[in-house]
N, C-alpha and C. Protein backbone atom coordinates (compact mmCIF):
# COMPACT_ATOMS: atom_id res chain seq x y z
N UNK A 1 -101.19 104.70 176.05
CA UNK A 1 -100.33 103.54 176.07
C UNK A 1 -100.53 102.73 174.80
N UNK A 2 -99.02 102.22 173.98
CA UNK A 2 -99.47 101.61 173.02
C UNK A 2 -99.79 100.04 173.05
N UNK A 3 -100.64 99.74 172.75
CA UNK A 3 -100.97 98.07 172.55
C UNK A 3 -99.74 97.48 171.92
N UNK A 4 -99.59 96.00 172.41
CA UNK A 4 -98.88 94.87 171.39
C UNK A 4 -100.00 95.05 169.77
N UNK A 5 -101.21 95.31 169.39
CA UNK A 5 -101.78 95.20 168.58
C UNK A 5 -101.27 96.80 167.15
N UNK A 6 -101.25 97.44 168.47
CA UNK A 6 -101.11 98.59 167.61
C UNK A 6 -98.96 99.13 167.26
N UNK A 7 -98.25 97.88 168.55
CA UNK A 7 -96.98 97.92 167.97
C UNK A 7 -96.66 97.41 166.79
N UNK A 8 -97.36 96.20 166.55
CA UNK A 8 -97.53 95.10 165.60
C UNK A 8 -97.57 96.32 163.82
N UNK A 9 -98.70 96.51 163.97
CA UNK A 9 -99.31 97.26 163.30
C UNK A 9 -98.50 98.26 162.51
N UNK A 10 -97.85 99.11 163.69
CA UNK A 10 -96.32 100.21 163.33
C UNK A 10 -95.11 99.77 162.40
N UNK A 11 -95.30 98.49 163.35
CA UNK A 11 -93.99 97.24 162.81
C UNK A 11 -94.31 97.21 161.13
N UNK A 12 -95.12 96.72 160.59
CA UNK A 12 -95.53 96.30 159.48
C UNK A 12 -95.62 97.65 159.07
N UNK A 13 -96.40 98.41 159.07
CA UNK A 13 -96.14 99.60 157.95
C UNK A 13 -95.02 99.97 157.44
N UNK A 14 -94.16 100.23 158.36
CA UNK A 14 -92.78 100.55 158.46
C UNK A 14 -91.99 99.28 157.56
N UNK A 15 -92.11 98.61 157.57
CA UNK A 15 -91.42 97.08 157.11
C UNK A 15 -91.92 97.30 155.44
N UNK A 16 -93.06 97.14 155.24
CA UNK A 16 -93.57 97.59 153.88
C UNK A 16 -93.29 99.05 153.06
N UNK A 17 -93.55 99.88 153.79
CA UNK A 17 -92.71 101.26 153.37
C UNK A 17 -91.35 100.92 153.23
N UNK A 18 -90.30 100.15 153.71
CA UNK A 18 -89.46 99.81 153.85
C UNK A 18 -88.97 99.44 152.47
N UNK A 19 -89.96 98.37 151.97
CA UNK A 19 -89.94 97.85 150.62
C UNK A 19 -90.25 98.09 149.48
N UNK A 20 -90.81 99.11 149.92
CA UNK A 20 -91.10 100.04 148.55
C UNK A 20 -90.47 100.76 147.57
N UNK A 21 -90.15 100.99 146.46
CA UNK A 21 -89.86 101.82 145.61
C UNK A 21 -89.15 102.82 146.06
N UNK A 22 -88.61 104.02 146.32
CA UNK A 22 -88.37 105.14 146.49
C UNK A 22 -89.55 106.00 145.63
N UNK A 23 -89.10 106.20 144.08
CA UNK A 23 -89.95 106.28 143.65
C UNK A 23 -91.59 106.29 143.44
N UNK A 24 -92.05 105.09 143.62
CA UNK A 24 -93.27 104.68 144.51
C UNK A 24 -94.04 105.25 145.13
N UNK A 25 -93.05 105.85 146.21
CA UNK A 25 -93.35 106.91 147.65
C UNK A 25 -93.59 108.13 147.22
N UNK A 26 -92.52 108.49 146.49
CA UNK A 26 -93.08 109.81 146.01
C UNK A 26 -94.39 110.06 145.30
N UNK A 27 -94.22 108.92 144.34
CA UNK A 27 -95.35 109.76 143.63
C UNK A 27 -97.09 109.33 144.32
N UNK A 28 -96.61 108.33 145.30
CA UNK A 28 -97.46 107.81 146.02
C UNK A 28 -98.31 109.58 147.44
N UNK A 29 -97.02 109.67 147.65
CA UNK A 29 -97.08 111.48 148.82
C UNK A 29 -98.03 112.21 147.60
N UNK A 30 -97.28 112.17 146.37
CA UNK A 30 -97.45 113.28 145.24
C UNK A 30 -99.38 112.89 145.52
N UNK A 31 -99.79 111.66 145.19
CA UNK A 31 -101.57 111.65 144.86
C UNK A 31 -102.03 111.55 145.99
N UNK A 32 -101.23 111.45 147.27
CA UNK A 32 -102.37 111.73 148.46
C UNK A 32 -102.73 113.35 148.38
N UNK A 33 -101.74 114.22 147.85
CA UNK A 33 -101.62 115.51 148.00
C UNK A 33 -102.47 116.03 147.15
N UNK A 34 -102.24 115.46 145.84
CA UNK A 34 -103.40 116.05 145.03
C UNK A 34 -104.92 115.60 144.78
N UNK A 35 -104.98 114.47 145.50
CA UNK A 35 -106.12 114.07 145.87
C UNK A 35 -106.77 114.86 146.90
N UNK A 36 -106.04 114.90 148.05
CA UNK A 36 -106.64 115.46 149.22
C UNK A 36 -106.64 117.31 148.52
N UNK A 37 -106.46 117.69 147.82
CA UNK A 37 -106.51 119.29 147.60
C UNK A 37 -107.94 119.38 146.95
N UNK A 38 -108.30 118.30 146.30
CA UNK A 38 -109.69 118.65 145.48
C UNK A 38 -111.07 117.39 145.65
N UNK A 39 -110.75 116.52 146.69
CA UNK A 39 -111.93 116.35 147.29
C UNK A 39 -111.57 116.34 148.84
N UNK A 40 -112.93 116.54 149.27
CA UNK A 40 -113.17 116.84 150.74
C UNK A 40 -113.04 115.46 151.45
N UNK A 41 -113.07 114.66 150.90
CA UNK A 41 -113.39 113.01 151.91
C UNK A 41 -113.41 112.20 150.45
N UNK A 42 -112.32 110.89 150.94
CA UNK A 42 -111.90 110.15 150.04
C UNK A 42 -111.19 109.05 150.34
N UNK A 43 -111.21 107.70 149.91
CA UNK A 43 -110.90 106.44 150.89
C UNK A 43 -109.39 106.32 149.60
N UNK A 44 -108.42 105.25 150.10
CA UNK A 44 -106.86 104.96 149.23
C UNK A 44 -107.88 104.61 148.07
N UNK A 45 -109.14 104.29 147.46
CA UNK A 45 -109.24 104.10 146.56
C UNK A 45 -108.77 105.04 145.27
N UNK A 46 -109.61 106.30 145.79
CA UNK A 46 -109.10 107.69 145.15
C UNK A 46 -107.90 108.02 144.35
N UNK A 47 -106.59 107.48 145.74
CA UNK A 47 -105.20 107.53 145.90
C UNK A 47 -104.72 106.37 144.95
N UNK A 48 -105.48 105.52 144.90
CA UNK A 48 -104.58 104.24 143.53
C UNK A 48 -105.07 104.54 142.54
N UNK A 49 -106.03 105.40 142.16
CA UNK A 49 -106.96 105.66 141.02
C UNK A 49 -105.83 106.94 140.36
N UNK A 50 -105.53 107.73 140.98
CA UNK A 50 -104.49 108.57 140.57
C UNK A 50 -103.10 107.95 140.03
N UNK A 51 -102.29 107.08 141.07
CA UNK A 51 -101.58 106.64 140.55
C UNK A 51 -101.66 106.15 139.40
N UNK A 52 -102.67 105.32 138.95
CA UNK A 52 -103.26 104.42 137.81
C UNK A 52 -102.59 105.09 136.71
N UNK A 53 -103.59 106.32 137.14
CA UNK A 53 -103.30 107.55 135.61
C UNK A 53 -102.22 108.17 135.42
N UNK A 54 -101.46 108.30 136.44
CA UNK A 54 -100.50 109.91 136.35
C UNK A 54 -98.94 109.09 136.66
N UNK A 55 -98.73 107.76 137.24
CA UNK A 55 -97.20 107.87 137.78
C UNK A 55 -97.25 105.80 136.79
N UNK A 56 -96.22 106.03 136.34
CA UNK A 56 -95.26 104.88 135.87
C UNK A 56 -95.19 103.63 136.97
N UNK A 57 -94.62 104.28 138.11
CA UNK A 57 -94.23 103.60 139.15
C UNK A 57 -95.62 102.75 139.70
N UNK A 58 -94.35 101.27 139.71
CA UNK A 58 -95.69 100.43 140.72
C UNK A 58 -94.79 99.95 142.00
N UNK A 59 -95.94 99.23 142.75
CA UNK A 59 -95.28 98.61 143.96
C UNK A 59 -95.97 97.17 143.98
N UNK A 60 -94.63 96.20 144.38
CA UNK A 60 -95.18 94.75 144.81
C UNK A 60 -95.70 94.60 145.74
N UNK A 61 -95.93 95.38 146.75
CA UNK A 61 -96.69 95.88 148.22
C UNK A 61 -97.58 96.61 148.15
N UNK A 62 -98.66 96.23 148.02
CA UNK A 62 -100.02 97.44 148.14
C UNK A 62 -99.82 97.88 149.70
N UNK A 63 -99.64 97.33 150.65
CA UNK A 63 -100.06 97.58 151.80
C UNK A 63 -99.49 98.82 152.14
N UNK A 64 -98.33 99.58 151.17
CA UNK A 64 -97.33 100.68 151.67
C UNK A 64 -98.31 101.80 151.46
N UNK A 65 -99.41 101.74 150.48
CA UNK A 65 -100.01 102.76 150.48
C UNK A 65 -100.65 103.09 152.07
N UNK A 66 -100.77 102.08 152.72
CA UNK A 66 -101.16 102.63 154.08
C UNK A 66 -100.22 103.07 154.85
N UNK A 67 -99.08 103.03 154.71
CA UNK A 67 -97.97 103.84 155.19
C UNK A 67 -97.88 105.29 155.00
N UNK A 68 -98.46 105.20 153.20
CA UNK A 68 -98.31 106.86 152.83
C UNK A 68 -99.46 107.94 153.38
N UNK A 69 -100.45 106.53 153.53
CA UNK A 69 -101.54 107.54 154.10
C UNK A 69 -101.45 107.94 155.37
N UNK A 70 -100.95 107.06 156.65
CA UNK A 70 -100.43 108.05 157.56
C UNK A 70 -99.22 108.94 157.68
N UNK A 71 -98.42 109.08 156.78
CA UNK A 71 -97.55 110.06 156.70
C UNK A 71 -98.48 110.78 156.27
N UNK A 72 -99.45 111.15 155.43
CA UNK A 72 -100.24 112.36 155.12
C UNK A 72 -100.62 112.70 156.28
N UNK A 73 -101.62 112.07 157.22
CA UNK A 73 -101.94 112.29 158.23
C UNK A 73 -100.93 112.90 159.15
N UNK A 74 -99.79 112.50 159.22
CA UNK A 74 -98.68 113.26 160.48
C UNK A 74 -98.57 114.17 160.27
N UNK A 75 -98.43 114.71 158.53
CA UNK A 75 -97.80 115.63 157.80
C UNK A 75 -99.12 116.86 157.94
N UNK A 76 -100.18 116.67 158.79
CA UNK A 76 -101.28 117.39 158.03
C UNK A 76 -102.24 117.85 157.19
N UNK A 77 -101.92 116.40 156.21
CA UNK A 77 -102.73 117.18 154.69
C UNK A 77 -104.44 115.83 154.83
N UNK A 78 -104.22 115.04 155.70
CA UNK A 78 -105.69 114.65 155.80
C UNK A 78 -105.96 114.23 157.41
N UNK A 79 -107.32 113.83 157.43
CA UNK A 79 -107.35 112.96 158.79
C UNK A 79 -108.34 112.06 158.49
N UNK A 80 -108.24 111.23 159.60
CA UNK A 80 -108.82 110.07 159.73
C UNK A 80 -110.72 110.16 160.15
N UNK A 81 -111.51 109.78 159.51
CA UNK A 81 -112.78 110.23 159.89
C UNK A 81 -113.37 108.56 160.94
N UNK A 82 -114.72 108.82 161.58
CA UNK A 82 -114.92 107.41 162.24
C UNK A 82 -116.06 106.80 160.71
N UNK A 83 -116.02 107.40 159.40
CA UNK A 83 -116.41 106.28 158.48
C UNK A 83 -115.89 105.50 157.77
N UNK A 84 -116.16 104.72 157.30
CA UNK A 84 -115.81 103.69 156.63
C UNK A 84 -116.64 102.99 155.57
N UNK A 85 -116.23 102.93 154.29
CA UNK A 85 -116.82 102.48 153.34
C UNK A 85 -116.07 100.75 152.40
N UNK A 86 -117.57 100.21 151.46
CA UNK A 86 -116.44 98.68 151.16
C UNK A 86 -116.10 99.68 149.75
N UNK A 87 -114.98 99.21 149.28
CA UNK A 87 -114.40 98.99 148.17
C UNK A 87 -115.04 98.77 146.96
N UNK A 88 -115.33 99.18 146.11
CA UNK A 88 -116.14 98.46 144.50
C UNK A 88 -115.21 97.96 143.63
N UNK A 89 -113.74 97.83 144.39
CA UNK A 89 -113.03 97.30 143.45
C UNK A 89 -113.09 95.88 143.70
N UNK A 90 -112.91 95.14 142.19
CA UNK A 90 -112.53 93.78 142.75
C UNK A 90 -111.60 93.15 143.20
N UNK A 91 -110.36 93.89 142.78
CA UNK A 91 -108.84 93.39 143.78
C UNK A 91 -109.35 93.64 145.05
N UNK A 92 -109.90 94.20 145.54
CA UNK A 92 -110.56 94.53 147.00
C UNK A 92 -110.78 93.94 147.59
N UNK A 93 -112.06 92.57 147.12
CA UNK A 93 -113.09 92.35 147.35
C UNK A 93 -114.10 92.69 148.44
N UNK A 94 -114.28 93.95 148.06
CA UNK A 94 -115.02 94.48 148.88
C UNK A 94 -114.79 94.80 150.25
N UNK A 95 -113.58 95.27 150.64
CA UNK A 95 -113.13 95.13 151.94
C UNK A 95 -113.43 96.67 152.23
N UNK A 96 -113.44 96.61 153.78
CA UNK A 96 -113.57 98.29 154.16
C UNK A 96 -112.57 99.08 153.81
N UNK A 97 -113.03 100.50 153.51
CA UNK A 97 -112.10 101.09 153.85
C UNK A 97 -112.28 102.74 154.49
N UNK A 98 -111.07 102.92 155.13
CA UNK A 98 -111.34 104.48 155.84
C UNK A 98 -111.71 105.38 155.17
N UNK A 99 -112.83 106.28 155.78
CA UNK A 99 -112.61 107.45 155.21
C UNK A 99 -111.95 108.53 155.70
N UNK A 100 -111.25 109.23 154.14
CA UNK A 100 -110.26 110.54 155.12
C UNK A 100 -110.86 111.54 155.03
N UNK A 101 -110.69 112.34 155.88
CA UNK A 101 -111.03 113.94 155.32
C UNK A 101 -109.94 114.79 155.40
N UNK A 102 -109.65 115.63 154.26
CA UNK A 102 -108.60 116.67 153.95
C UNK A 102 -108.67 117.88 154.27
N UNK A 103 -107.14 118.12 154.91
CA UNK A 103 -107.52 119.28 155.40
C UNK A 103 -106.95 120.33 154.45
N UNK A 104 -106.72 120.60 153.63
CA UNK A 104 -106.15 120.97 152.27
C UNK A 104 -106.60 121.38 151.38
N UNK A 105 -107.84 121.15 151.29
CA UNK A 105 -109.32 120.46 150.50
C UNK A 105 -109.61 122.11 149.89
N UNK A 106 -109.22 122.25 148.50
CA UNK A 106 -109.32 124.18 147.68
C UNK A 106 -110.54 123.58 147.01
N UNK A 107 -111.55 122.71 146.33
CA UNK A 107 -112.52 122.39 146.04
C UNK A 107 -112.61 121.44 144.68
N UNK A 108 -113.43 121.79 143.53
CA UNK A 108 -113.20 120.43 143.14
C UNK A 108 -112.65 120.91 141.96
N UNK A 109 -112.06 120.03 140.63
CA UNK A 109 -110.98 120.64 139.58
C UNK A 109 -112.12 120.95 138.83
């Protein structure tokens, strides 16, 4: 049964994916994918660290990256682990974050 907490929750991803780029998304799918192919376990830090380097595209919504990361998850290419690590970034400040594990995962480049 779903919670008011966890409708809430749906609501907003969806609303922010919503607002995103087109663009964005893709190349946002594109570094969960190639992230998750060459490490085994890896938090969205990983996933903005790629973008950084490899895609043009930005978003005024950070939060959509958590959108893309459960579309990876639906899609199969990671899952959700019960760890959790803080952030070393300072846009962060240090906030938790999930760890995933990939199921995709060919080893390291």
């Amino acid at each position: 049964m779903t919670t008011a907490g966890q409708l809430a929750r749906d609501v907003a991803l969806h609303v922010v994916e919503a607002n995103a780029s087109e663009s964005w998304k893709a190349d946002a799918r594109e570094a969960v994918f190639e992230v998750a192919l060459y490490e085994a376990a890896f938090t969205s830090d990983a996933v903005w660290l790629w973008l950084r380097l490899n895609s043009p595209a930005r978003t005024h919504e950070h939060r959509a990256l958590g959108a893309i990361m459960q579309w990876a998850h639906k899609e199969g290419i990671i899952e959700p682990t019960e760890a959790w690590v803080q952030s070393p970034s300072a846009q962060q400040h240090a906030r938790p974050l999930r760890v995933w594990r990939s199921v995709i995962f060919r080893g390291a480049m």
